[in-house]
N, C-alpha and C. Protein backbone atom coordinates (compact mmCIF):
# COMPACT_ATOMS: atom_id res chain seq x y z
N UNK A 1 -171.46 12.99 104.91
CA UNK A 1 -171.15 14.26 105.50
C UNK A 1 -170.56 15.19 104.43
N UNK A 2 -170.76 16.47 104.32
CA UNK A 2 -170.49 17.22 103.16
C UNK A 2 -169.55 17.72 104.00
N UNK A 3 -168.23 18.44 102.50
CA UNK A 3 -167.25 18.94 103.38
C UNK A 3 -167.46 20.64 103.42
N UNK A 4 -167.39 21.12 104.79
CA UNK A 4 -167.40 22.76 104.86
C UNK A 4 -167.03 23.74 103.69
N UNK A 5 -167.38 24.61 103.71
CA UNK A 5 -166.33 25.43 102.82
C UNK A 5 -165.69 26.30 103.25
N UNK A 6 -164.75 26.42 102.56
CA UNK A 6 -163.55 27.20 103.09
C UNK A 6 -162.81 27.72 101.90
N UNK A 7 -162.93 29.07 101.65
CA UNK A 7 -162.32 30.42 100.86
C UNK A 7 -161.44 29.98 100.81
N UNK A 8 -160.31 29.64 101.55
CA UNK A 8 -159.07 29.80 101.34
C UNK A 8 -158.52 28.02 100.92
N UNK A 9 -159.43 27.58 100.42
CA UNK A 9 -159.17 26.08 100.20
C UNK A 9 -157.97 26.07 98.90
N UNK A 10 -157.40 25.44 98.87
CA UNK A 10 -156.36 25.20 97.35
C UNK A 10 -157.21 24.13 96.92
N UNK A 11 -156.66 24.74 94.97
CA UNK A 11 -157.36 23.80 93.99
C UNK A 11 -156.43 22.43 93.28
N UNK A 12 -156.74 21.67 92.90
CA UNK A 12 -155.81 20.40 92.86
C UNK A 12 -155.26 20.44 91.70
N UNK A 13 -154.80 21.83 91.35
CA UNK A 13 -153.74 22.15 90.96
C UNK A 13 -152.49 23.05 91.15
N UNK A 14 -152.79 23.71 91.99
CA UNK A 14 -151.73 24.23 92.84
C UNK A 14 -150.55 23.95 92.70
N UNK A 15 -149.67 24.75 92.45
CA UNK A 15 -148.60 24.15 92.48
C UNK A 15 -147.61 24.18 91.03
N UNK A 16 -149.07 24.11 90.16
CA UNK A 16 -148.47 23.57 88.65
C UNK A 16 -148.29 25.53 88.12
N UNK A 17 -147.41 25.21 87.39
CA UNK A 17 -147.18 26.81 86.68
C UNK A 17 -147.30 26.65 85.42
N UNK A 18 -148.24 27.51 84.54
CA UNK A 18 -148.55 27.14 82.99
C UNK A 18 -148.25 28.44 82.64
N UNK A 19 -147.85 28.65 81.25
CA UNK A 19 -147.22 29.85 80.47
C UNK A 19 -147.78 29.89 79.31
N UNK A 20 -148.94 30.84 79.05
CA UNK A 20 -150.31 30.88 78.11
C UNK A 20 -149.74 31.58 77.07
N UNK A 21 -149.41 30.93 75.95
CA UNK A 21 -149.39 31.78 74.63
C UNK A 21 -150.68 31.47 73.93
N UNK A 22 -151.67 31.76 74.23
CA UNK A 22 -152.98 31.39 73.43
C UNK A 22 -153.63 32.78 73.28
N UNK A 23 -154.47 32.28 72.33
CA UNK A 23 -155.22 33.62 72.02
C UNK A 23 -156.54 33.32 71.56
N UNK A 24 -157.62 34.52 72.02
CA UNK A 24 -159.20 34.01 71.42
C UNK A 24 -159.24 33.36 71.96
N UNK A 25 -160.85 33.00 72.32
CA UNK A 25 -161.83 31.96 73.03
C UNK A 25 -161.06 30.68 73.80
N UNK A 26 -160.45 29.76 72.86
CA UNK A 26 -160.33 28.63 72.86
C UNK A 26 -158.91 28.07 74.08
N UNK A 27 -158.05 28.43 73.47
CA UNK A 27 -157.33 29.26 74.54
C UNK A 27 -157.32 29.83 75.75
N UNK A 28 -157.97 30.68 75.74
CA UNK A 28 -158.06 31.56 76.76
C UNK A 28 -158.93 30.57 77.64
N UNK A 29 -160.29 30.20 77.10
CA UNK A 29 -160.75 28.77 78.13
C UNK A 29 -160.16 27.93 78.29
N UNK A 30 -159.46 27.56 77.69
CA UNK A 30 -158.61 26.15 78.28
C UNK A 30 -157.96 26.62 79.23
N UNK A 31 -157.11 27.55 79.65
CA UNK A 31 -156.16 28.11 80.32
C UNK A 31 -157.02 28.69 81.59
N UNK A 32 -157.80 29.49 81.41
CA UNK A 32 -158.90 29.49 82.32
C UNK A 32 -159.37 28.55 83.64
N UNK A 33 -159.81 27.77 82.82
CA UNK A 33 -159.67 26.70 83.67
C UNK A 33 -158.48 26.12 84.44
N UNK A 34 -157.83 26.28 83.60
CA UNK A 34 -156.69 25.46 85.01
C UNK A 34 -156.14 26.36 85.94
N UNK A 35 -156.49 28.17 85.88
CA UNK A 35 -156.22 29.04 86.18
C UNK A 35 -157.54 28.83 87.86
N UNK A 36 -158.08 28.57 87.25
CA UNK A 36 -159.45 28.39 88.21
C UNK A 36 -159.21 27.09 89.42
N UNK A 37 -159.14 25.65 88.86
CA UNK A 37 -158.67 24.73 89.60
C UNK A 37 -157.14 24.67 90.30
N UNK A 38 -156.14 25.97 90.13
CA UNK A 38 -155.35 26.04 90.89
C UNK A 38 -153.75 26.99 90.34
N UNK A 39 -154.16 26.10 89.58
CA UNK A 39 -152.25 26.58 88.53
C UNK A 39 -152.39 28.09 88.11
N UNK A 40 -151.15 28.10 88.67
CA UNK A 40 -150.41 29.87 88.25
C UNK A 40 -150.20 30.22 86.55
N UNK A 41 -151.26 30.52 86.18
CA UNK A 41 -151.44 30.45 84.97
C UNK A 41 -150.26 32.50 84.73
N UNK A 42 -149.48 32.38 83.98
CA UNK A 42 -149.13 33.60 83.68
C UNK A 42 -149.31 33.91 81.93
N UNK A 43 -150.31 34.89 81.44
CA UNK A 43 -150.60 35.23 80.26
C UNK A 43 -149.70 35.75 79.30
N UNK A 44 -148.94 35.98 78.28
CA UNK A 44 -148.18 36.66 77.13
C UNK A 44 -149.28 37.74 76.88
N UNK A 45 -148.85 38.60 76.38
CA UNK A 45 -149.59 39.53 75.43
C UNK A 45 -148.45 39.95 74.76
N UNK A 46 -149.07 40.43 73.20
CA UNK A 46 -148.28 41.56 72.53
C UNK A 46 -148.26 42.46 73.02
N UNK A 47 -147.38 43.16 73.08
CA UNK A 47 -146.97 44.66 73.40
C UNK A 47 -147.79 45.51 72.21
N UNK A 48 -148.42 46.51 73.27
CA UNK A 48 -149.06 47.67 73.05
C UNK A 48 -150.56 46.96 72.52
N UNK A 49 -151.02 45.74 72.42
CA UNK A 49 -152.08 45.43 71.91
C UNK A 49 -153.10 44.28 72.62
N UNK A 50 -151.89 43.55 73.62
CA UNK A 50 -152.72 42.54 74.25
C UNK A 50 -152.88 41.28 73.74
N UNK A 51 -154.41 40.20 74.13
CA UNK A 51 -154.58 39.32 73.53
C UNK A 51 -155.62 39.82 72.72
N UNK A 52 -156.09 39.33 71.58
CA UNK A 52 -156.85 39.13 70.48
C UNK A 52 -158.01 39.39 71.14
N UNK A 53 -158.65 38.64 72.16
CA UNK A 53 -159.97 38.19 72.52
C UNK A 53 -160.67 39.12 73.46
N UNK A 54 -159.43 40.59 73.56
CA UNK A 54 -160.06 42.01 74.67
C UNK A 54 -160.77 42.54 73.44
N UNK A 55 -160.55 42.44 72.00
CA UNK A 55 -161.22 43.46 71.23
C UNK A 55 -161.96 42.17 70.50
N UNK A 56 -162.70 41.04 70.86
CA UNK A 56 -163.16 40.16 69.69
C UNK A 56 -164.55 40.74 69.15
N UNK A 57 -164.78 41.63 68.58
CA UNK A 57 -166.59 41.99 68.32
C UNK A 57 -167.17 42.29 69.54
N UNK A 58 -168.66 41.77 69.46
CA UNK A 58 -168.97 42.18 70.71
C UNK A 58 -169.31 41.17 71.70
N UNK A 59 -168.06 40.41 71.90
CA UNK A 59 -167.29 39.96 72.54
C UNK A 59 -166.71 40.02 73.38
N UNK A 60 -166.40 41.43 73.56
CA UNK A 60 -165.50 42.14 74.70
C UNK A 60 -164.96 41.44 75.96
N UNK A 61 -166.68 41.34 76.36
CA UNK A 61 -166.68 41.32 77.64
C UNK A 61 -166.00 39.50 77.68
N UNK A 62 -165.74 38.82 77.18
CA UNK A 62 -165.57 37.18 77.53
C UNK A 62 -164.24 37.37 77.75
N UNK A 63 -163.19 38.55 77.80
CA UNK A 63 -161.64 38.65 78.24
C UNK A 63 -161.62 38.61 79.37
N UNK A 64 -162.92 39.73 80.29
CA UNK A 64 -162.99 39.53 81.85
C UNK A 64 -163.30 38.40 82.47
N UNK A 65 -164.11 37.49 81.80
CA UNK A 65 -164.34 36.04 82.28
C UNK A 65 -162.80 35.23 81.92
N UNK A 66 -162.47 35.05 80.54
CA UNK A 66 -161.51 34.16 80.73
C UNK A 66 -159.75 34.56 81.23
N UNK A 67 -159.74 35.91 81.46
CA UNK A 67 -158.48 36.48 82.33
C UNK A 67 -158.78 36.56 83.41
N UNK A 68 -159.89 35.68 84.26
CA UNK A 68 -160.15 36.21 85.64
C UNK A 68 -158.78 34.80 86.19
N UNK A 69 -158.44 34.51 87.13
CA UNK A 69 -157.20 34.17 87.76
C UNK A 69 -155.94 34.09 87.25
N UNK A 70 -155.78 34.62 86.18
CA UNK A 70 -154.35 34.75 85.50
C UNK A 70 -153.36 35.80 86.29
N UNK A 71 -152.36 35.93 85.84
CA UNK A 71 -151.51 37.00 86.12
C UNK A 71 -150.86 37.22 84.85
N UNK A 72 -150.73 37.94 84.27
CA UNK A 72 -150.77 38.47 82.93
C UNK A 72 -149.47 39.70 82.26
N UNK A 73 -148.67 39.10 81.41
CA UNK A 73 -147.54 40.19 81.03
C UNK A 73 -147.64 40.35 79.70
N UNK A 74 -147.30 42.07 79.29
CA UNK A 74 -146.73 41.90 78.08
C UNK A 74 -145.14 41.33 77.89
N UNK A 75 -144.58 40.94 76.38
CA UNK A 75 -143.57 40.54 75.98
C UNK A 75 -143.77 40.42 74.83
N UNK A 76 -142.71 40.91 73.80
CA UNK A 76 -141.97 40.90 72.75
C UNK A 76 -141.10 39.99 72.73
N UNK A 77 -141.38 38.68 72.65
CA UNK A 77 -140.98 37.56 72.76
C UNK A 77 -139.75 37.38 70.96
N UNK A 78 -140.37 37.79 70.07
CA UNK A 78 -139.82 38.23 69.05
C UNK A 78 -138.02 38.93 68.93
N UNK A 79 -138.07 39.55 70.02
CA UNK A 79 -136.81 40.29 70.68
C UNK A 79 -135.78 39.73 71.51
N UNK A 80 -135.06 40.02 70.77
CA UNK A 80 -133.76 39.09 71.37
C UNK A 80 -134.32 38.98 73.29
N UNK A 81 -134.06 40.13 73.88
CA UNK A 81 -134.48 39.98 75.31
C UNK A 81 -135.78 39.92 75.22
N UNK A 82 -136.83 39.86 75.01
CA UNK A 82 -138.08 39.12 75.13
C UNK A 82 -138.27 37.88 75.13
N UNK A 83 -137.08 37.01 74.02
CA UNK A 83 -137.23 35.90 73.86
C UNK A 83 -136.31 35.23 75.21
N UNK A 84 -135.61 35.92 75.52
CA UNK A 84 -134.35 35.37 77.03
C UNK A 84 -135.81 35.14 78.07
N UNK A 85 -136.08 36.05 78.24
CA UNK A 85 -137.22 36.31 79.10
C UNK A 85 -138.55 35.12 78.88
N UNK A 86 -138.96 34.62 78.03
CA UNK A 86 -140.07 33.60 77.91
C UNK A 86 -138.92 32.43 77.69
N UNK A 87 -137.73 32.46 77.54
CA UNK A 87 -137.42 30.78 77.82
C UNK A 87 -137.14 30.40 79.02
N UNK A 88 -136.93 31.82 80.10
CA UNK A 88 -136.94 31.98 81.12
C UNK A 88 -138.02 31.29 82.33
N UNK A 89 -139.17 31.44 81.49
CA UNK A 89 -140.26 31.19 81.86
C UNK A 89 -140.82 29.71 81.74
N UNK A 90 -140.40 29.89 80.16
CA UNK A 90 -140.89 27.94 80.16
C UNK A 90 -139.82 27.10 80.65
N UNK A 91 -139.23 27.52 81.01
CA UNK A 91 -138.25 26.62 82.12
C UNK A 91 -138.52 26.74 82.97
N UNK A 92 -139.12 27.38 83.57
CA UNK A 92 -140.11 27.36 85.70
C UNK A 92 -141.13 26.78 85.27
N UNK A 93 -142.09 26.25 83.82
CA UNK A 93 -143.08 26.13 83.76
C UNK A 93 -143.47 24.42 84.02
N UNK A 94 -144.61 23.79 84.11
CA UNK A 94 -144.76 22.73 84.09
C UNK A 94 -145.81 22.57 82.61
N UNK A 95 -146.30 23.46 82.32
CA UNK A 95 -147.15 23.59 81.05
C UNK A 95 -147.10 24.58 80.08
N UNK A 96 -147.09 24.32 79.11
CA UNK A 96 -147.01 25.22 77.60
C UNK A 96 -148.08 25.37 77.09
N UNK A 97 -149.26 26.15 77.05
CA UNK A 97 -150.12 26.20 75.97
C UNK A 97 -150.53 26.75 75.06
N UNK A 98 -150.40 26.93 74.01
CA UNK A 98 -150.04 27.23 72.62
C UNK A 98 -151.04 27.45 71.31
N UNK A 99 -151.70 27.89 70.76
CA UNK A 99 -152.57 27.89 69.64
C UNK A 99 -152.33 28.56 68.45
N UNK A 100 -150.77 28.45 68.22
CA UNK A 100 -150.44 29.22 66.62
C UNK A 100 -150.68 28.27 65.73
N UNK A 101 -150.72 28.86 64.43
CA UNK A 101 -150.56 27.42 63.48
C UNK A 101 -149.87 26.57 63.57
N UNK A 102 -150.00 25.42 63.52
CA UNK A 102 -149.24 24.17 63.59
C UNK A 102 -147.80 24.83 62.69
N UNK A 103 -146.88 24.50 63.50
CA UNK A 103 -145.17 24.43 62.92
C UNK A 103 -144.68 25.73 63.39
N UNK A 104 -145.52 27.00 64.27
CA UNK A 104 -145.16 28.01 64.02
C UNK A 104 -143.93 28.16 65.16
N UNK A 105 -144.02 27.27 66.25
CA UNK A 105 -143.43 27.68 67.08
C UNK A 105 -142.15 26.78 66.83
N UNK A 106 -141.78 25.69 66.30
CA UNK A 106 -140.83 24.95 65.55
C UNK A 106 -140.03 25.96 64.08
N UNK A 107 -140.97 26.68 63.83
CA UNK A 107 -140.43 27.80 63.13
C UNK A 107 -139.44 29.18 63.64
N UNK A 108 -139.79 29.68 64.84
CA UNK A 108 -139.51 30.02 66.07
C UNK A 108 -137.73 29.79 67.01
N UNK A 109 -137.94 28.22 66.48
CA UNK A 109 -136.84 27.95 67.41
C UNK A 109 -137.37 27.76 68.86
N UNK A 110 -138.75 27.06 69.06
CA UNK A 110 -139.53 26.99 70.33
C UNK A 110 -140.15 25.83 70.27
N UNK A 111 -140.16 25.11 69.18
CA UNK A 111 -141.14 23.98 69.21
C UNK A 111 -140.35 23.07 70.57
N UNK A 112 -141.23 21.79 70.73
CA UNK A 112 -140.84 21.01 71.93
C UNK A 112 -139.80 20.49 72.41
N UNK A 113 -138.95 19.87 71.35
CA UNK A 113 -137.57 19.72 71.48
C UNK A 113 -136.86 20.68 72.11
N UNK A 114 -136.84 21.98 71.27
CA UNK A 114 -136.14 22.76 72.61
C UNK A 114 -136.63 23.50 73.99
N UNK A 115 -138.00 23.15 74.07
CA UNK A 115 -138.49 23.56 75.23
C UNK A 115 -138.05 22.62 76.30
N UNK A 116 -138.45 21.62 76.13
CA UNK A 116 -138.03 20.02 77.02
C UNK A 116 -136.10 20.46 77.11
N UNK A 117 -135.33 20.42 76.47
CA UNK A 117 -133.87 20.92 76.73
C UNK A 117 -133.66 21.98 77.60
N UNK A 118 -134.62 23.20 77.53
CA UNK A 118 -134.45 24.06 78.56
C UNK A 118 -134.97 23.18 79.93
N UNK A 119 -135.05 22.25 80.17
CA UNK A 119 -135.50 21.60 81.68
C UNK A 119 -134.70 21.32 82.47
């Protein structure tokens, strides 16, 4: 027996809250997806510029596909209150996902150790 469908079905992730510092393609699909199967995916952008992947070539258009179920903020995370504000965040979060160079966010004062302490 197949099961009905139903619009208003939840995805089996529901529930989970992820906090997207990613940027470009790779990123943005990974996050995508879990944005899709359920989780409250909420996006970073730079201020006044966004993510990377609204202006990638002609490319454009793959921001409307992979920002489709997000909810999406700028932040100057860089800034004393920008940064209050995203530890704010990864402390409601259940997921971090991340694509700077390796060490950058340990550079930061964000790598995992002190994310896991904000819990």
């Amino acid at each position: 027996m197949k099961t009905p469908y139903t619009p208003d079905a939840k995805g089996p992730l529901t529930g989970l809250r992820v906090v997207d510092m990613t940027r470009l393609a790779a990123g943005n699909m990974m996050t995508h997806m879990l944005a899709d199967f359920g989780a409250d995916v909420i996006k970073i952008e730079r201020p006044g510029k966004g993510d990377d992947l609204r202006r990638f070539g002609e490319a454009e258009s793959w921001w409307k596909v992979y920002a489709r179920s997000k909810r999406s903020m700028e932040l100057d995370f860089r800034s004393e209150a920008g940064r209050a504000v995203l530890d704010k965040l990864i402390a409601s979060a259940d997921i971090l996902c991340e694509n700077f160079v390796p060490g950058t966010l340990e550079k930061w004062g964000m790598g995992p150790d002190e994310a896991l302490a904000s819990q």
